[in-house]
PDB file of N, CA and C in Angstrom:
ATOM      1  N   UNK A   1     -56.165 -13.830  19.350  1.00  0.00           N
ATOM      2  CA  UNK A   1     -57.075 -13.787  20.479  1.00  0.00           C
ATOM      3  C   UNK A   1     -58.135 -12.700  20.279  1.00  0.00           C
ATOM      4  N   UNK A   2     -57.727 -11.334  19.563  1.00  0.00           N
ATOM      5  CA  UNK A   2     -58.261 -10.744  19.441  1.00  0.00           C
ATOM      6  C   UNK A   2     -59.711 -11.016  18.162  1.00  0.00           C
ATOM      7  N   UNK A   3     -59.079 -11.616  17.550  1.00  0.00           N
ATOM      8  CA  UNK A   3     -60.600 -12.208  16.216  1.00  0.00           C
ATOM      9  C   UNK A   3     -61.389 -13.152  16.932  1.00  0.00           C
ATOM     10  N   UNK A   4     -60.724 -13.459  18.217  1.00  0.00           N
ATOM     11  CA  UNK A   4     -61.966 -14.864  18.842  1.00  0.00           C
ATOM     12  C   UNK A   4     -62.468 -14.272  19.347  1.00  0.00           C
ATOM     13  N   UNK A   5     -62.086 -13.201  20.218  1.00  0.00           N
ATOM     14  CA  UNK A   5     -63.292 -12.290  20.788  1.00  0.00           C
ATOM     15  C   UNK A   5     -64.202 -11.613  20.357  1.00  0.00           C
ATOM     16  N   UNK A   6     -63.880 -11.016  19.057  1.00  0.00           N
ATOM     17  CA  UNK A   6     -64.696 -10.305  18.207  1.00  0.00           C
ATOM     18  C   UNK A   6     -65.856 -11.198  17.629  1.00  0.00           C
ATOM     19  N   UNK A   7     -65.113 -12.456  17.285  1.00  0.00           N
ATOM     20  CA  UNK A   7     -66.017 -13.567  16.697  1.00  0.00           C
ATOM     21  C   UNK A   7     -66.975 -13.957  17.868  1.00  0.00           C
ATOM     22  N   UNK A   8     -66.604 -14.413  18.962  1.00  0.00           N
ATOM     23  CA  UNK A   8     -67.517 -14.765  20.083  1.00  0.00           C
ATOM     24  C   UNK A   8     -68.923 -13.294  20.073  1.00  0.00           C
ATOM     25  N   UNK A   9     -68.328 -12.495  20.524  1.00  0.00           N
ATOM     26  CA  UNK A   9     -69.245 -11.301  20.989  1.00  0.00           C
ATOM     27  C   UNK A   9     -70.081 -10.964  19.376  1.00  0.00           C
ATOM     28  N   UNK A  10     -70.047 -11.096  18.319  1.00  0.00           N
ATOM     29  CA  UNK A  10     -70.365 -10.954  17.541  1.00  0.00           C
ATOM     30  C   UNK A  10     -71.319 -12.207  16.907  1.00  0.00           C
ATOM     31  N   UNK A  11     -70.987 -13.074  17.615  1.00  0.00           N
ATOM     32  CA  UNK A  11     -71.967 -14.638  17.186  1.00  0.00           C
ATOM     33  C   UNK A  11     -73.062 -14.400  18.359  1.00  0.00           C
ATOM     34  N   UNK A  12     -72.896 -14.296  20.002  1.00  0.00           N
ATOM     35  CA  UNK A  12     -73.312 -13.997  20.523  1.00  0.00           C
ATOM     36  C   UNK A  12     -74.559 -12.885  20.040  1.00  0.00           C
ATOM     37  N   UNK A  13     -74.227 -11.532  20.236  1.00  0.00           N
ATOM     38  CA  UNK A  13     -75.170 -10.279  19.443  1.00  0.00           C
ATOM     39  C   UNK A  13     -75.850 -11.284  18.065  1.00  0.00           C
ATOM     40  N   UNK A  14     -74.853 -11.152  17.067  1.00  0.00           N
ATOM     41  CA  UNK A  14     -75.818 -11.992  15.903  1.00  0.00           C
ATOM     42  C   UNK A  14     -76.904 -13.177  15.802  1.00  0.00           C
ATOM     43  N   UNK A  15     -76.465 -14.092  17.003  1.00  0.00           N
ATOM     44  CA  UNK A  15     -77.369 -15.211  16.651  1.00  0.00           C
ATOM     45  C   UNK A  15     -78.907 -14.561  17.567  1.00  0.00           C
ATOM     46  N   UNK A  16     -78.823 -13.672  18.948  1.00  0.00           N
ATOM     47  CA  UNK A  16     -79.673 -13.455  19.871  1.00  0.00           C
ATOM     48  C   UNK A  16     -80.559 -12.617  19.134  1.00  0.00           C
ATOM     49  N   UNK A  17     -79.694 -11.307  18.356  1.00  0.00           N
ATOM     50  CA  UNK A  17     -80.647 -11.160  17.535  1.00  0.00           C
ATOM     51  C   UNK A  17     -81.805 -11.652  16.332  1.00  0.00           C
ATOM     52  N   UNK A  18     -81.085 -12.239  15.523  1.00  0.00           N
ATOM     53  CA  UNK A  18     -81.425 -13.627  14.516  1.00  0.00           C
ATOM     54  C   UNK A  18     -82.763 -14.435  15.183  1.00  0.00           C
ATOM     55  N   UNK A  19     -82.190 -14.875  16.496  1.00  0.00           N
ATOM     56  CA  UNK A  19     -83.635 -15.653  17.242  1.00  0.00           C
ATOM     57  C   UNK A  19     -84.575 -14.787  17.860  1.00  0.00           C
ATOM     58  N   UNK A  20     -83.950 -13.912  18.363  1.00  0.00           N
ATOM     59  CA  UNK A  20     -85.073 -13.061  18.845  1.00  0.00           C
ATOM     60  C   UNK A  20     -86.242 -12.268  17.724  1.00  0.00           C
ATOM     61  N   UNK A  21     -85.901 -12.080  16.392  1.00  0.00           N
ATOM     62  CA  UNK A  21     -86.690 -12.241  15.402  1.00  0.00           C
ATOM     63  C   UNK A  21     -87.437 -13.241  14.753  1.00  0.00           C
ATOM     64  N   UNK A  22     -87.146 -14.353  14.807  1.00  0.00           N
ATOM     65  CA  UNK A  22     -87.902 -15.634  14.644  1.00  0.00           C
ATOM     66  C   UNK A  22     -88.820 -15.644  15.353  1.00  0.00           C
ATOM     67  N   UNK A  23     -88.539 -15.345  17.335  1.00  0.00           N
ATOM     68  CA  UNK A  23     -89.973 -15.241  17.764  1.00  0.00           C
ATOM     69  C   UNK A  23     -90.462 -14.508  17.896  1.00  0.00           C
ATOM     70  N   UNK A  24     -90.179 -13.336  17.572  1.00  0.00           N
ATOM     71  CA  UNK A  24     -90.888 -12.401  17.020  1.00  0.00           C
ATOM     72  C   UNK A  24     -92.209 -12.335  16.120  1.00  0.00           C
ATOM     73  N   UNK A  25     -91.499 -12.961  14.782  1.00  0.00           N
ATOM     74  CA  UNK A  25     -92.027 -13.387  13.959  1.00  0.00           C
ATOM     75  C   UNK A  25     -93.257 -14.137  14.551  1.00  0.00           C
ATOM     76  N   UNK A  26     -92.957 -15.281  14.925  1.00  0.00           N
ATOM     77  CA  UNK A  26     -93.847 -16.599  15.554  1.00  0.00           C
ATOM     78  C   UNK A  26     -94.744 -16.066  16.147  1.00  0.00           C
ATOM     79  N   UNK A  27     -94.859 -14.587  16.882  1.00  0.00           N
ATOM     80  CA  UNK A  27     -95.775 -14.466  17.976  1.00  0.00           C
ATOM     81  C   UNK A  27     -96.868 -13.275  16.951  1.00  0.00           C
ATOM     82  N   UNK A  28     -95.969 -12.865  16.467  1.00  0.00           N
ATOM     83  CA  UNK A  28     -97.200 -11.798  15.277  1.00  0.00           C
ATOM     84  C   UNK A  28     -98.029 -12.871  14.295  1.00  0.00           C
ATOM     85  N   UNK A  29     -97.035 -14.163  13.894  1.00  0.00           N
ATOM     86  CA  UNK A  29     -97.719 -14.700  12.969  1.00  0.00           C
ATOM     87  C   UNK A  29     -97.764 -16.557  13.699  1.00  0.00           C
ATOM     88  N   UNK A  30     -98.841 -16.638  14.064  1.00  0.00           N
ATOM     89  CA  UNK A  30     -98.682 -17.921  14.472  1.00  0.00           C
ATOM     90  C   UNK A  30     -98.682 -19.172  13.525  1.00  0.00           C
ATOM     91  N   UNK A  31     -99.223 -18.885  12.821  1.00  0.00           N
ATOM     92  CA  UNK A  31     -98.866 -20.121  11.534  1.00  0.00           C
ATOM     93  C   UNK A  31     -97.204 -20.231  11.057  1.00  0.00           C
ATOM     94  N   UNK A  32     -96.808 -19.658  11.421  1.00  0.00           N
ATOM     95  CA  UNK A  32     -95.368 -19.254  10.914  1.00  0.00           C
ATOM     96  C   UNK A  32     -94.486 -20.469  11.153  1.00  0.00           C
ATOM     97  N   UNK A  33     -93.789 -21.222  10.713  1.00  0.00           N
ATOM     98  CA  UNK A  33     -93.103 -22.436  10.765  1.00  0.00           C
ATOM     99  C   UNK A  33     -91.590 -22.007  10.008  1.00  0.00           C
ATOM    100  N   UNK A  34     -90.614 -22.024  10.952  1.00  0.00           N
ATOM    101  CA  UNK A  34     -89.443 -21.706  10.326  1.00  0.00           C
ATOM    102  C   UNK A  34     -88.914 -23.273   9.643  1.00  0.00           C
ATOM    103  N   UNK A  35     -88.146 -22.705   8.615  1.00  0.00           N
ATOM    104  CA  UNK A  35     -87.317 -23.665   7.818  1.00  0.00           C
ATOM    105  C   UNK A  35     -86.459 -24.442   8.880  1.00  0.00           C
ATOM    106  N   UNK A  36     -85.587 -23.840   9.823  1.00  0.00           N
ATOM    107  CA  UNK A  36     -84.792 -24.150  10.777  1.00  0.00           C
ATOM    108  C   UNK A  36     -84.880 -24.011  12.119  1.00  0.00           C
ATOM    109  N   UNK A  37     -83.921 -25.155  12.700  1.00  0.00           N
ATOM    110  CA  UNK A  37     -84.500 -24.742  14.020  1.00  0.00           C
ATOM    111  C   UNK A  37     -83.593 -23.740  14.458  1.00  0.00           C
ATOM    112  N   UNK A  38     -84.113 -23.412  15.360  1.00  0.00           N
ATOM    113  CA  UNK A  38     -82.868 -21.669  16.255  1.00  0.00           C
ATOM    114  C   UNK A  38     -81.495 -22.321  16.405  1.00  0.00           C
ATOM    115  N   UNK A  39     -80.246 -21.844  16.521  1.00  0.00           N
ATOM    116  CA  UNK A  39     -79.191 -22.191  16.969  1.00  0.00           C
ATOM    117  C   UNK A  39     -78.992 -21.767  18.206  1.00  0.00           C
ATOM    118  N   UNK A  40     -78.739 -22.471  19.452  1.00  0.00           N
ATOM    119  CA  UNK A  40     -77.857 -21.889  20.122  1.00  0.00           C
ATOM    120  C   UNK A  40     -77.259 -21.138  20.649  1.00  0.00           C
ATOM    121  N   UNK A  41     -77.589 -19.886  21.097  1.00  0.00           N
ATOM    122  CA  UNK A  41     -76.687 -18.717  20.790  1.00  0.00           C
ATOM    123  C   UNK A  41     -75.489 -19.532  21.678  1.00  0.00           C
ATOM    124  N   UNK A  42     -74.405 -19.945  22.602  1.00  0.00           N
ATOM    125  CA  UNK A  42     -73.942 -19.729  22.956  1.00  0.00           C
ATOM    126  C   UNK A  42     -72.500 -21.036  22.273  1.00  0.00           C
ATOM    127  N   UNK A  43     -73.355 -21.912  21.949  1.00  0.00           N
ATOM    128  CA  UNK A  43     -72.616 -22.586  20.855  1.00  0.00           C
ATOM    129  C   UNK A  43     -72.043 -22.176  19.686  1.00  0.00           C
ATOM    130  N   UNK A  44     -73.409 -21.570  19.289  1.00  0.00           N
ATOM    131  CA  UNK A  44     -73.060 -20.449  18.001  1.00  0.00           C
ATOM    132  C   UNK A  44     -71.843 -19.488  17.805  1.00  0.00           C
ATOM    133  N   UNK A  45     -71.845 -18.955  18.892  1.00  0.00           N
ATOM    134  CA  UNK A  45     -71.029 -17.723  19.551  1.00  0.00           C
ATOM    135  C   UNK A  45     -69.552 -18.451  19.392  1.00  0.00           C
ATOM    136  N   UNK A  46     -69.683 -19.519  20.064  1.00  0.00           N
ATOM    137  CA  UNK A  46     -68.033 -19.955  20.401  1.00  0.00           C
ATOM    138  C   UNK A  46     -67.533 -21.184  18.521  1.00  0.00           C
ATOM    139  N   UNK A  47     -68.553 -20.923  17.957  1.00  0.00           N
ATOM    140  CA  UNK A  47     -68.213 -21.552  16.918  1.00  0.00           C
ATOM    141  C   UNK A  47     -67.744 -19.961  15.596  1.00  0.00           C
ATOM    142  N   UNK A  48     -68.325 -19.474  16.014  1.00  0.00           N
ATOM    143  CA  UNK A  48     -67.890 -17.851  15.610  1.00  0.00           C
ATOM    144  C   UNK A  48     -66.836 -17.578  16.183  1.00  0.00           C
ATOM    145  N   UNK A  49     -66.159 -17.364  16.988  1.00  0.00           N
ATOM    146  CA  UNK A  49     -65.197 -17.245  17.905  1.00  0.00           C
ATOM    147  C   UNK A  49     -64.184 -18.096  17.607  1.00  0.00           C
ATOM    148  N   UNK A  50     -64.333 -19.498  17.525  1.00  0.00           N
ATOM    149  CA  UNK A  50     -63.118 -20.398  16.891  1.00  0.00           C
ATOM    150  C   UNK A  50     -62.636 -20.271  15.393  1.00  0.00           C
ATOM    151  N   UNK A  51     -63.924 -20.049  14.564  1.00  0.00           N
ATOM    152  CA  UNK A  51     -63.710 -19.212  13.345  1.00  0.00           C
ATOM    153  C   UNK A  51     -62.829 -18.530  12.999  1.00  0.00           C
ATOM    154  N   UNK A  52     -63.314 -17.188  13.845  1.00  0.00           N
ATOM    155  CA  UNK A  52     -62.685 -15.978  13.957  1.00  0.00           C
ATOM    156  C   UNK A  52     -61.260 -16.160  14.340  1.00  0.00           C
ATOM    157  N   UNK A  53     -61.100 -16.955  15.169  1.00  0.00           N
ATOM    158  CA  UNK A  53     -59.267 -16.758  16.099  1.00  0.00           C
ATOM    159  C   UNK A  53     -58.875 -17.873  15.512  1.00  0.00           C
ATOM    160  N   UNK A  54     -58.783 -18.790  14.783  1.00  0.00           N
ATOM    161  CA  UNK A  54     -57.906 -19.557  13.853  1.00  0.00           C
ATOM    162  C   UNK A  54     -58.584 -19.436  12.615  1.00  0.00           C
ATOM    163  N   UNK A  55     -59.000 -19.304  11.554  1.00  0.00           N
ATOM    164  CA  UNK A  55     -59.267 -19.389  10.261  1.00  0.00           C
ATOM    165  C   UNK A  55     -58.943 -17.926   9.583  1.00  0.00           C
ATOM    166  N   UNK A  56     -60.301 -17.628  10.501  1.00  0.00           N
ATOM    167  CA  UNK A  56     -59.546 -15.988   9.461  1.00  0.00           C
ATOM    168  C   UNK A  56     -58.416 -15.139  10.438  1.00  0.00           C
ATOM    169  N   UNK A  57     -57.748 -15.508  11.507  1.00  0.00           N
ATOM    170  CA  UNK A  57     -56.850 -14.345  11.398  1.00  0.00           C
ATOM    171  C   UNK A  57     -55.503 -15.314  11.050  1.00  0.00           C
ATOM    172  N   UNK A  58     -55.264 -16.177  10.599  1.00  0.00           N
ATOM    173  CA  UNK A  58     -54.620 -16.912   9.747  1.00  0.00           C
ATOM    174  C   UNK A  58     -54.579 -16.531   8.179  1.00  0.00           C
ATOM    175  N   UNK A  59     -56.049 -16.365   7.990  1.00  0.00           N
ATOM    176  CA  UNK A  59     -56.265 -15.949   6.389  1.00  0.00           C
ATOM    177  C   UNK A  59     -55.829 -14.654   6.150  1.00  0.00           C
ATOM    178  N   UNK A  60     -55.891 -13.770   6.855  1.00  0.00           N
ATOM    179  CA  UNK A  60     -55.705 -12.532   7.854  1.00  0.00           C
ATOM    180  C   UNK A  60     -53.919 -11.891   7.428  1.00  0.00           C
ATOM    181  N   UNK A  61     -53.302 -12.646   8.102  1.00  0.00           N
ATOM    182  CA  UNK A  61     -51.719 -12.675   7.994  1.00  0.00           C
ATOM    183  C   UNK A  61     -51.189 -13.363   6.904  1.00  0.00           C
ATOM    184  N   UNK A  62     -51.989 -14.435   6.252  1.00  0.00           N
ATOM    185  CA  UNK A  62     -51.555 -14.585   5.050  1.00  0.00           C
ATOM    186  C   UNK A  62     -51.460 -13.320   3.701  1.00  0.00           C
ATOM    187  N   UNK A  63     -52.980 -12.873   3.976  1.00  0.00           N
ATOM    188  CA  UNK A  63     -52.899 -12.211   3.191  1.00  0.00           C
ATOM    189  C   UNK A  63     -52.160 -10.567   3.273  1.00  0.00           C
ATOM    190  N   UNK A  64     -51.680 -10.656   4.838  1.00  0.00           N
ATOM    191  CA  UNK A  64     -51.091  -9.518   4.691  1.00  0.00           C
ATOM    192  C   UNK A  64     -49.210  -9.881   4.494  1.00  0.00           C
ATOM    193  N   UNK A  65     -48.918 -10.795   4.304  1.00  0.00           N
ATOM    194  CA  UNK A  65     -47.804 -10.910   3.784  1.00  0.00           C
ATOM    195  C   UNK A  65     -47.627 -10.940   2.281  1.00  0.00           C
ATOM    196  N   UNK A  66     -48.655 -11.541   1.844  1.00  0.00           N
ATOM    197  CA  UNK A  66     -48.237 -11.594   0.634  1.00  0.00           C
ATOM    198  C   UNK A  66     -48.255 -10.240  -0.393  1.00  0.00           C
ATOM    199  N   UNK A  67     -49.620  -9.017   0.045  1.00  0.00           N
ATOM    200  CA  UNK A  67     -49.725  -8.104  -0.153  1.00  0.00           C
ATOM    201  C   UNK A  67     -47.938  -7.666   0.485  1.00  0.00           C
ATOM    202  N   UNK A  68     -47.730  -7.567   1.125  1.00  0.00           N
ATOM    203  CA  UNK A  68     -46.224  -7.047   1.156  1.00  0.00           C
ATOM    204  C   UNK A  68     -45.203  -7.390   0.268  1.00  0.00           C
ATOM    205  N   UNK A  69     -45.187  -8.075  -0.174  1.00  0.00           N
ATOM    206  CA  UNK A  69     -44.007  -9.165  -1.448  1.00  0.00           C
ATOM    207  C   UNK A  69     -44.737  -8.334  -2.038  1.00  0.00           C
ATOM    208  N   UNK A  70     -45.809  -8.540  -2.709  1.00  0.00           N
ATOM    209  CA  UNK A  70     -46.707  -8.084  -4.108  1.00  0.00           C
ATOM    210  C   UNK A  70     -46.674  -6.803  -4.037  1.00  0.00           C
ATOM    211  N   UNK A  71     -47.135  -5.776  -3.089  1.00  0.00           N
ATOM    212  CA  UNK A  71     -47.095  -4.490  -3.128  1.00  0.00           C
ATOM    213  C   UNK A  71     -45.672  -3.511  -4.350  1.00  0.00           C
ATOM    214  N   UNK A  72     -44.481  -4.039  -3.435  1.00  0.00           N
ATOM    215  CA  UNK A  72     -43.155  -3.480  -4.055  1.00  0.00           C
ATOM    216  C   UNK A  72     -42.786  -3.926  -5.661  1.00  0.00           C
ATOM    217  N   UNK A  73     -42.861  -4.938  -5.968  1.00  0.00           N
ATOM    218  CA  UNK A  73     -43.097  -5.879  -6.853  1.00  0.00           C
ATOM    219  C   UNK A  73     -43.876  -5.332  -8.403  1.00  0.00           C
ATOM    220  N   UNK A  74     -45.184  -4.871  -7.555  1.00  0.00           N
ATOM    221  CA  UNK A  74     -46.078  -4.905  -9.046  1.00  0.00           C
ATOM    222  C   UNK A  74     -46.547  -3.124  -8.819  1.00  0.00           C
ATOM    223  N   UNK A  75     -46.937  -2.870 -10.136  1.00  0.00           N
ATOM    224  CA  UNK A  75     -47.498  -1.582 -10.360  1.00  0.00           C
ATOM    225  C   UNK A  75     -48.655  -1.027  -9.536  1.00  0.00           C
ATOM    226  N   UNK A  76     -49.032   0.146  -9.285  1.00  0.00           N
ATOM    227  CA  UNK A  76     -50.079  -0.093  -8.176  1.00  0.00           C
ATOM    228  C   UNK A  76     -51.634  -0.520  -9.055  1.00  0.00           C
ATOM    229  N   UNK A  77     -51.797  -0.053 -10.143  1.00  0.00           N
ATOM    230  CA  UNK A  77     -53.450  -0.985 -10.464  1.00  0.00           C
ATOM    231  C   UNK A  77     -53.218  -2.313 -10.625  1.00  0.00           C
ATOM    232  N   UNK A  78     -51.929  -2.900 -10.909  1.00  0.00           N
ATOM    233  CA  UNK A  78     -51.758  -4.631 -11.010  1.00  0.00           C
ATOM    234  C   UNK A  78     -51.733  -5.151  -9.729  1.00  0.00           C
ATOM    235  N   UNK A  79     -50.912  -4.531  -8.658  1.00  0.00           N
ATOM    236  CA  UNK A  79     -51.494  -5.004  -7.480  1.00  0.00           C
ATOM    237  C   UNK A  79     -52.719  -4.822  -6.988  1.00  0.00           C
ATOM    238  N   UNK A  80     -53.500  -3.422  -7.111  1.00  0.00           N
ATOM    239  CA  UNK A  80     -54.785  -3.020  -6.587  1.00  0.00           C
ATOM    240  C   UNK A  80     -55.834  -4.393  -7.280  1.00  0.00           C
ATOM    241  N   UNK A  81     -55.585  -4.593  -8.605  1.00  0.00           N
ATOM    242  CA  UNK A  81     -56.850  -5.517  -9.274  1.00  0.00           C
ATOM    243  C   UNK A  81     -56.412  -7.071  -8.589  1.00  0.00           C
ATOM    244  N   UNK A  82     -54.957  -7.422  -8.468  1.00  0.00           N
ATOM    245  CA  UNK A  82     -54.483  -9.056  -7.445  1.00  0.00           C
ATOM    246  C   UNK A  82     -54.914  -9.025  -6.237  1.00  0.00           C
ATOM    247  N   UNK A  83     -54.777  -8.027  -5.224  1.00  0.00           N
ATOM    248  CA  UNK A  83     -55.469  -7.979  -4.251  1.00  0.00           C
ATOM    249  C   UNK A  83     -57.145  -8.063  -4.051  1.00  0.00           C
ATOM    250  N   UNK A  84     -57.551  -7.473  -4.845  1.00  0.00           N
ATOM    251  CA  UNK A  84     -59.051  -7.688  -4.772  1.00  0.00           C
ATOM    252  C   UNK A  84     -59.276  -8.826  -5.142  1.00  0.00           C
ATOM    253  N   UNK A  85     -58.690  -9.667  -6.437  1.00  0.00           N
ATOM    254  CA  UNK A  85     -59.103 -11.171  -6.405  1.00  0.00           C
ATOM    255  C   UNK A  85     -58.839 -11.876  -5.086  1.00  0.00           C
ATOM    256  N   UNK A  86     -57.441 -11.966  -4.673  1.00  0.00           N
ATOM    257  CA  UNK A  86     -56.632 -12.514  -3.114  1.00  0.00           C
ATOM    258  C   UNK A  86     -57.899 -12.225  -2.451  1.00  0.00           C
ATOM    259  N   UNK A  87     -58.325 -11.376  -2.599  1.00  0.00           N
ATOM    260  CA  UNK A  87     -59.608 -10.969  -1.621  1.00  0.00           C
ATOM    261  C   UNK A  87     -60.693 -11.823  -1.439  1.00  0.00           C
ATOM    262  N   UNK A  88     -61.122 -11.684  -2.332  1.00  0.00           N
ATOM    263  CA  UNK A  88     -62.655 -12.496  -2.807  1.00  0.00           C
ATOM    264  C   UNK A  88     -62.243 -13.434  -2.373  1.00  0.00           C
ATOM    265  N   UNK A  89     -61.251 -14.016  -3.056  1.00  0.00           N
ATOM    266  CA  UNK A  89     -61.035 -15.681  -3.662  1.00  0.00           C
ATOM    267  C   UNK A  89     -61.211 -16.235  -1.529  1.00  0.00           C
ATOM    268  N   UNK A  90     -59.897 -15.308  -0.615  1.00  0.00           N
ATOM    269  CA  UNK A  90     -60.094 -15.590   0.940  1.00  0.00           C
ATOM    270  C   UNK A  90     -61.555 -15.132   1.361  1.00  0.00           C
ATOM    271  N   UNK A  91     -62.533 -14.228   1.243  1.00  0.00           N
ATOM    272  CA  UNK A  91     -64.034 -14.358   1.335  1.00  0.00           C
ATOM    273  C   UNK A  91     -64.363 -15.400   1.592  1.00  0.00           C
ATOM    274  N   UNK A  92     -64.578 -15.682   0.036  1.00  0.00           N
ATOM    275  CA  UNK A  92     -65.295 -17.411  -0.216  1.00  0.00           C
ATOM    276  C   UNK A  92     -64.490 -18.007   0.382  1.00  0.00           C
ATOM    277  N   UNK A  93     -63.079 -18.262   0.310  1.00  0.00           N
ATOM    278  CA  UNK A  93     -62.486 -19.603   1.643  1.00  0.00           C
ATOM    279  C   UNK A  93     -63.338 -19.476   2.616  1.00  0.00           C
ATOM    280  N   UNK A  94     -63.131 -18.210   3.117  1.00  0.00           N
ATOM    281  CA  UNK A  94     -63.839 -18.162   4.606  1.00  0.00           C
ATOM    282  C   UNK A  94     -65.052 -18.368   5.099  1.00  0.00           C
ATOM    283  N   UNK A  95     -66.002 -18.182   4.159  1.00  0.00           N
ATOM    284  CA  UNK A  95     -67.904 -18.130   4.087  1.00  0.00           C
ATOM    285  C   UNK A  95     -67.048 -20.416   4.080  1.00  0.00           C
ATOM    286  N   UNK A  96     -67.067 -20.476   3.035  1.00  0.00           N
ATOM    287  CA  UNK A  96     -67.169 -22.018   3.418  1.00  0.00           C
ATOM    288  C   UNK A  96     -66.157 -22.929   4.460  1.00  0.00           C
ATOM    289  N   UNK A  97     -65.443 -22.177   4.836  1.00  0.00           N
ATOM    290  CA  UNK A  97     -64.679 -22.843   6.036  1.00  0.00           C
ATOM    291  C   UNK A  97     -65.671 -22.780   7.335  1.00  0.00           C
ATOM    292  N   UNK A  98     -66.207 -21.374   7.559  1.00  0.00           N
ATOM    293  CA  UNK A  98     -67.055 -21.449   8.341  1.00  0.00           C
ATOM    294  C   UNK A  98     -68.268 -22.369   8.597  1.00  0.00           C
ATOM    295  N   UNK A  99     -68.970 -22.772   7.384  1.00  0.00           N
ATOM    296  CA  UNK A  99     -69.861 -23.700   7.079  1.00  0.00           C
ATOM    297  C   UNK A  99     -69.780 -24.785   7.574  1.00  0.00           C
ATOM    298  N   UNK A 100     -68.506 -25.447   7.057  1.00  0.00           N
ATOM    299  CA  UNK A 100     -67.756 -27.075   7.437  1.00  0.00           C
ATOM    300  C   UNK A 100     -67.769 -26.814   8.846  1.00  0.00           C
ATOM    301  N   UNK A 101     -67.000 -25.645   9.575  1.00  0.00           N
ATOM    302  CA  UNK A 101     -67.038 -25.749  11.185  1.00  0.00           C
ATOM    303  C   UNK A 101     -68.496 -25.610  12.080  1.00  0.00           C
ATOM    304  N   UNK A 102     -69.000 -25.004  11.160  1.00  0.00           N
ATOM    305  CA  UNK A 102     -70.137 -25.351  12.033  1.00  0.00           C
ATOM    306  C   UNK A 102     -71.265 -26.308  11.396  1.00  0.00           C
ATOM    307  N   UNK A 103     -71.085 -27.028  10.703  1.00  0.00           N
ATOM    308  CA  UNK A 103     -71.565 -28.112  10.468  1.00  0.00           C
ATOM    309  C   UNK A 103     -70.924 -29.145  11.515  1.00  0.00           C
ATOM    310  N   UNK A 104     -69.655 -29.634  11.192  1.00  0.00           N
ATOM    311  CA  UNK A 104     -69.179 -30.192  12.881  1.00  0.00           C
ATOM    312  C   UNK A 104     -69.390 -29.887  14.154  1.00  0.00           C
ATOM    313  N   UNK A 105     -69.563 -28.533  14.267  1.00  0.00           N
ATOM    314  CA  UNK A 105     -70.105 -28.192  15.493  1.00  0.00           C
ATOM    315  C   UNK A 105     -71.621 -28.446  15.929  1.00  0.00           C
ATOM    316  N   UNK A 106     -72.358 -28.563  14.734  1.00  0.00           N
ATOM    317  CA  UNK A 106     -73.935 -29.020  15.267  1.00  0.00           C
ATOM    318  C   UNK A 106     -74.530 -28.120  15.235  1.00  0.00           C
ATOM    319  N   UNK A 107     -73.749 -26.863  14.737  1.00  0.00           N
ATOM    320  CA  UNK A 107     -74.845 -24.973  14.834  1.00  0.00           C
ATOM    321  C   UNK A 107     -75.223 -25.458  13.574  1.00  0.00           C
ATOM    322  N   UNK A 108     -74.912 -25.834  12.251  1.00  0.00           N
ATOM    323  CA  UNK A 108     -75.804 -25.628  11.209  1.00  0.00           C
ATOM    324  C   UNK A 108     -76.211 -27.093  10.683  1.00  0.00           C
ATOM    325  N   UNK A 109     -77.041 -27.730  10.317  1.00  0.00           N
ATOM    326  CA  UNK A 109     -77.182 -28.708  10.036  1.00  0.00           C
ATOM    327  C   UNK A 109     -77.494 -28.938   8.513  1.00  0.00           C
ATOM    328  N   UNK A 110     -77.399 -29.697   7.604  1.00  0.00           N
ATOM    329  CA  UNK A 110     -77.229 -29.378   6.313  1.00  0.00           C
ATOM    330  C   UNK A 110     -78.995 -30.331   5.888  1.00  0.00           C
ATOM    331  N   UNK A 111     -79.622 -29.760   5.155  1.00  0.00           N
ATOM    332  CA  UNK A 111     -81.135 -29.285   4.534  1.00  0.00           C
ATOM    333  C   UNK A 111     -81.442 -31.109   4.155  1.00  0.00           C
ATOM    334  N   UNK A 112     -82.303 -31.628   4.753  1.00  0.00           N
ATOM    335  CA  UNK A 112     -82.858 -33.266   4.042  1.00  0.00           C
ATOM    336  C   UNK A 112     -83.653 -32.977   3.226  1.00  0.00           C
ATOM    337  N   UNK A 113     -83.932 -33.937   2.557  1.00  0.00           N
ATOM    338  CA  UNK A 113     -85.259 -33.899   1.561  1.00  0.00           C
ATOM    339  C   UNK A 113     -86.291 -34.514   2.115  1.00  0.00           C
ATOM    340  N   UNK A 114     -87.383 -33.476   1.677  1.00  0.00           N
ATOM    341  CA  UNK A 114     -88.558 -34.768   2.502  1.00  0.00           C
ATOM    342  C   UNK A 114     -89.385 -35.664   0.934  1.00  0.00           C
ATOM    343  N   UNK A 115     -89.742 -36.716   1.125  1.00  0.00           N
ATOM    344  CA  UNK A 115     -90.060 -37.800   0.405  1.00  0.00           C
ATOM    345  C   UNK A 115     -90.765 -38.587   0.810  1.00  0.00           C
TER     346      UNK A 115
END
């Protein structure tokens, strides 16, 4: 509960800021044509928020169990260098889990070609 909140209030702040620079942008530069359109903030927010409270604090407790097995187990630079991969490797899960969810959700829409 606690990562959905963080995720909400943090999609919230992030996206308001994010748009509030776009028109920013738009109003200093009027030719200015963004690539995308604005998201949402409040969609955004709760797609950050669902993120946050099932994906990664799942990824979250995974990885803090297994660091527990592994910790006792292995030497500390053989665990220190497994953990940092475990690391990354849940990063990237997470950067593209997020993607897929908010691609279903309708916050990000994926790039057409024009022709």
């Amino acid at each position: 509960m606690i990562f959905a909140l963080v995720g909400f209030g943090a999609g919230i702040a992030g996206t308001a800021i994010s748009n509030g620079l776009l028109a920013l942008r738009k109003k200093m530069d009027p030719n200015f044509e963004s690539q995308n359109e604005a998201p949402n903030v409040l969609l955004n927010a709760a797609t950050w928020g669902t993120h946050m409270g099932v994906s990664s604090n799942l990824r979250y407790q995974i990885l803090n169990g297994v660091d527990m097995v592994m910790q006792p187990a292995l030497g500390p630079t053989t665990f220190k260098v497994l953990t940092s991969v475990l690391r990354t490797i849940n990063n990237v899960a997470g950067g593209i889990s997020f993607v897929l969810l908010a691609k279903m959700a309708g916050v990000q829409s994926a790039a057409t070609a024009d022709a």
